[in-house]
C-alpha atoms as a PDB file:
ATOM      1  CA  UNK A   1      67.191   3.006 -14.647  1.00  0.00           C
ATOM      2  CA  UNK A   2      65.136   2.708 -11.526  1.00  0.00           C
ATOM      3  CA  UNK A   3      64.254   6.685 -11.778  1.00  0.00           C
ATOM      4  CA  UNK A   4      63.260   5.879 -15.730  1.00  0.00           C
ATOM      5  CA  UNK A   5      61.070   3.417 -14.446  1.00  0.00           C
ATOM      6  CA  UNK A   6      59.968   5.186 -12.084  1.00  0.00           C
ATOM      7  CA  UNK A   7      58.972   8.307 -14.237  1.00  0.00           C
ATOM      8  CA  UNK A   8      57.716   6.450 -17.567  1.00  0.00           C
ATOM      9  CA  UNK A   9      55.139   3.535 -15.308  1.00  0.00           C
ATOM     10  CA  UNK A  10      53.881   5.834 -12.504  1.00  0.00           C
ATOM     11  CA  UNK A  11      50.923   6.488 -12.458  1.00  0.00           C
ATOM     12  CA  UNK A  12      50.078   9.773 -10.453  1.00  0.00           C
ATOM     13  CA  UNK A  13      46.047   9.944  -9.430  1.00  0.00           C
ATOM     14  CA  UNK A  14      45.316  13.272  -7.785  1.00  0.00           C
ATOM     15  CA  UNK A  15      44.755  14.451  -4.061  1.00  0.00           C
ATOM     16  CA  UNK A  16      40.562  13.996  -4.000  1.00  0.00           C
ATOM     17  CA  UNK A  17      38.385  14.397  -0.693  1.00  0.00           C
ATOM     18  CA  UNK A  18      36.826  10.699   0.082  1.00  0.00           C
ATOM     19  CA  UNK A  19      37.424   7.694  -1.578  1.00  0.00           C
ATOM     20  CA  UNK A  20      39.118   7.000  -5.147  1.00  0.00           C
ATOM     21  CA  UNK A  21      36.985   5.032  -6.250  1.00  0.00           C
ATOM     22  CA  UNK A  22      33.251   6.478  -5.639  1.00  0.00           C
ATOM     23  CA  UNK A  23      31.938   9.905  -5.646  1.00  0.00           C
ATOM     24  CA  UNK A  24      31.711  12.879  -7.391  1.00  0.00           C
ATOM     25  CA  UNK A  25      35.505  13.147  -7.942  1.00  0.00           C
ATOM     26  CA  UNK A  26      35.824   9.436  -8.545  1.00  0.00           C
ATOM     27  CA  UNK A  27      38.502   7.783 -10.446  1.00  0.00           C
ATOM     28  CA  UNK A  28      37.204   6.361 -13.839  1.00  0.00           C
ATOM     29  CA  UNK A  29      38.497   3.749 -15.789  1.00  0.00           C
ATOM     30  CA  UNK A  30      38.515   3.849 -19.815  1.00  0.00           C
ATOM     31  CA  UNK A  31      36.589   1.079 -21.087  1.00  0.00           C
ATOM     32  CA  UNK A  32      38.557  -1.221 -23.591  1.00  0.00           C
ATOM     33  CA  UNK A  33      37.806  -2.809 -26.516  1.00  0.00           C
ATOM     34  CA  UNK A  34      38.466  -5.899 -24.245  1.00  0.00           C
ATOM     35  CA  UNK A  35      36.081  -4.779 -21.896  1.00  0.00           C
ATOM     36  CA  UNK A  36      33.306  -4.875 -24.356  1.00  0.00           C
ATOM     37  CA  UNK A  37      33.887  -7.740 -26.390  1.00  0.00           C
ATOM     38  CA  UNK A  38      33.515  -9.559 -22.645  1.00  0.00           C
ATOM     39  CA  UNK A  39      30.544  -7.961 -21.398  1.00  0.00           C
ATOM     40  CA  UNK A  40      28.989  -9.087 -25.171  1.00  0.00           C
ATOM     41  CA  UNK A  41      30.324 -12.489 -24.541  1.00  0.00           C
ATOM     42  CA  UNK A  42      28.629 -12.728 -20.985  1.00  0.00           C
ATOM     43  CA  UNK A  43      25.337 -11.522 -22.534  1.00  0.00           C
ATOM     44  CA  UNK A  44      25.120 -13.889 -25.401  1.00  0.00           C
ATOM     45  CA  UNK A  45      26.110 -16.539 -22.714  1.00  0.00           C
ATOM     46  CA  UNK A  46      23.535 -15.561 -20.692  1.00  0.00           C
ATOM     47  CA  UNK A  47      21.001 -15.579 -23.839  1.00  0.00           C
ATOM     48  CA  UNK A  48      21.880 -19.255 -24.673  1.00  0.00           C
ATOM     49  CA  UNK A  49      21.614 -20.323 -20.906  1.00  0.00           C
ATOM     50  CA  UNK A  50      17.920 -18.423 -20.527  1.00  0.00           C
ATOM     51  CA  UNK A  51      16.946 -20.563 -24.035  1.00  0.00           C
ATOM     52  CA  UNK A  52      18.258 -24.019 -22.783  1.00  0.00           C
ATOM     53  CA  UNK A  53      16.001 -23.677 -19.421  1.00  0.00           C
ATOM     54  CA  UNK A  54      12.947 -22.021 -21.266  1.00  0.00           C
ATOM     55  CA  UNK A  55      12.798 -25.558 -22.928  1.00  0.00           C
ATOM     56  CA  UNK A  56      12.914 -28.378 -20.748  1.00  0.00           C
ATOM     57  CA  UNK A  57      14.363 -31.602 -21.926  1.00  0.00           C
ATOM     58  CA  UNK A  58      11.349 -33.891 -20.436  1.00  0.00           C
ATOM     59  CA  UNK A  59       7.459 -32.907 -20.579  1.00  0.00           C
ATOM     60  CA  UNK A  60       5.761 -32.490 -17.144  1.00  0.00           C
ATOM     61  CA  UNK A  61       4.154 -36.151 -18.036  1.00  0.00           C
ATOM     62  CA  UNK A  62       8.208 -37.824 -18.339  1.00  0.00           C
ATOM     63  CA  UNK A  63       9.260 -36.238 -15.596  1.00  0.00           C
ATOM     64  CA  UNK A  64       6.598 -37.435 -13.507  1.00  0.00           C
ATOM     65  CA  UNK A  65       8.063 -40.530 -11.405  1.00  0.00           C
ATOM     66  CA  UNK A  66      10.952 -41.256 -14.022  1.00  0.00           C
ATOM     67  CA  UNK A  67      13.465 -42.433 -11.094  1.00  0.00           C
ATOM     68  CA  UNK A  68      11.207 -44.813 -10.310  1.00  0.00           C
ATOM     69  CA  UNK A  69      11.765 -46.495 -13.184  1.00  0.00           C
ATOM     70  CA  UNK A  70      15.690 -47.131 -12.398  1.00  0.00           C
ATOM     71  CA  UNK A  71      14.431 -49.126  -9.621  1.00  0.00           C
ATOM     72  CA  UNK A  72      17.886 -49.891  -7.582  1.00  0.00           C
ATOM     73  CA  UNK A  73      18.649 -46.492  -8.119  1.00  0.00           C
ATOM     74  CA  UNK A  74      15.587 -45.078  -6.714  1.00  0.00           C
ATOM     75  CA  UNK A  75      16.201 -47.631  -3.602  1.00  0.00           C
ATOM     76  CA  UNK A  76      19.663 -45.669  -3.114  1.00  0.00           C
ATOM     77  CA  UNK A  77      18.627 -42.325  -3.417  1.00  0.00           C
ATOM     78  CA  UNK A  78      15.938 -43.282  -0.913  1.00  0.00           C
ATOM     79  CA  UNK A  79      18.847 -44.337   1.430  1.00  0.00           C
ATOM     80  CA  UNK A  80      20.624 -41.737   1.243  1.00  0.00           C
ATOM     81  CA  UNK A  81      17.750 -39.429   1.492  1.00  0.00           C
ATOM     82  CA  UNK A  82      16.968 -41.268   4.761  1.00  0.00           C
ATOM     83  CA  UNK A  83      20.463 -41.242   6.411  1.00  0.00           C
ATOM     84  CA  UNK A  84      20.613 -37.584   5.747  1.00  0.00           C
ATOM     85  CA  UNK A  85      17.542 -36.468   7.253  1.00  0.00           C
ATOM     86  CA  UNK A  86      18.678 -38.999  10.494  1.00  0.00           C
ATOM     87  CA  UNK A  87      21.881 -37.074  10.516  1.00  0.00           C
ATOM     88  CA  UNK A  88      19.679 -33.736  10.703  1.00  0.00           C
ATOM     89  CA  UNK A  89      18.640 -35.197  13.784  1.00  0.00           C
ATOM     90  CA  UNK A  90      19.253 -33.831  17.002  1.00  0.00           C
ATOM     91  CA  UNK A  91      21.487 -35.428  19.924  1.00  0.00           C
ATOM     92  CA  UNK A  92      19.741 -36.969  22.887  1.00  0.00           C
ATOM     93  CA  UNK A  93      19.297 -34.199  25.648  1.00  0.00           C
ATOM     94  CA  UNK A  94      21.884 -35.091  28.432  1.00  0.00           C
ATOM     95  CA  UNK A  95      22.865 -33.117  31.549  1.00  0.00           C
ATOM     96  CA  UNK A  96      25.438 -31.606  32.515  1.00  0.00           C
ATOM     97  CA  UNK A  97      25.674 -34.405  35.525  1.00  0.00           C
ATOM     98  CA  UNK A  98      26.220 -36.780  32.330  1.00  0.00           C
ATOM     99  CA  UNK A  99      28.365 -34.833  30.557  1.00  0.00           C
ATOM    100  CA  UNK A 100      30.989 -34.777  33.994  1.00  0.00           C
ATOM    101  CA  UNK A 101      30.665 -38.193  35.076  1.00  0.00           C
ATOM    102  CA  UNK A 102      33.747 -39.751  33.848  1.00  0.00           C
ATOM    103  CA  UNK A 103      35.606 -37.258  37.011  1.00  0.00           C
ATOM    104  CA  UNK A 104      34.037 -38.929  39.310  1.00  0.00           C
ATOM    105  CA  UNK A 105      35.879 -42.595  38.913  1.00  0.00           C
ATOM    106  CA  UNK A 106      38.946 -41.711  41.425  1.00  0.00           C
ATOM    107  CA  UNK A 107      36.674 -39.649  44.196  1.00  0.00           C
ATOM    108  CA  UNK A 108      37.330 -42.297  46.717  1.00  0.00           C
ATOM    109  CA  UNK A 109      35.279 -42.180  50.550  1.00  0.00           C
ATOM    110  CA  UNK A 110      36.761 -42.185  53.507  1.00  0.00           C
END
């Protein structure tokens, strides 16, 4: 059974110089009806996508300050605007001196 297996679902590629895949002597795969009813599919989705950003959903003039209208949500988003750029800040320069300090609590003098 094995050897039937074996013999019927191998698939033998040929000795070539280089790489399988690339190259003059390249392996090629058949294209499938499959194949091109999804590379359609991805066009046309690509089609729609490209007409749903050519037209925008508010004018230039709407767009223009409309979170300030929300009012507690504009306070918010300025919040957490702020806290991010604060966390974009960088630490206080310390030395190394500070950094080792906590060794130095059992040195004891003679």
């Amino acid at each position: 059974m094995r050897l039937t297996n074996f013999l019927l679902f191998y698939k033998h590629y040929k000795k070539v110089p280089g790489l399988l895949y690339e190259g003059k002597n390249r392996i090629v795969h058949k294209i499938t009806e499959k194949m091109k009813h999804r590379a359609v599919r991805d066009m046309l989705t690509q089609q729609r996508n490209i007409q749903l950003l050519s037209k925008p959903y508010l004018t230039e003039e709407q767009e223009f300050g409309h979170m300030r209208d929300s009012g507690k949500e504009w306070e918010q988003y300025q919040e957490r605007r702020r806290k991010r750029q604060e966390s974009r800040a960088l630490p206080p320069h310390t030395t190394t001196e500070q950094h080792l300090e906590h060794l130095n609590h059992t040195k004891a003098w003679e």
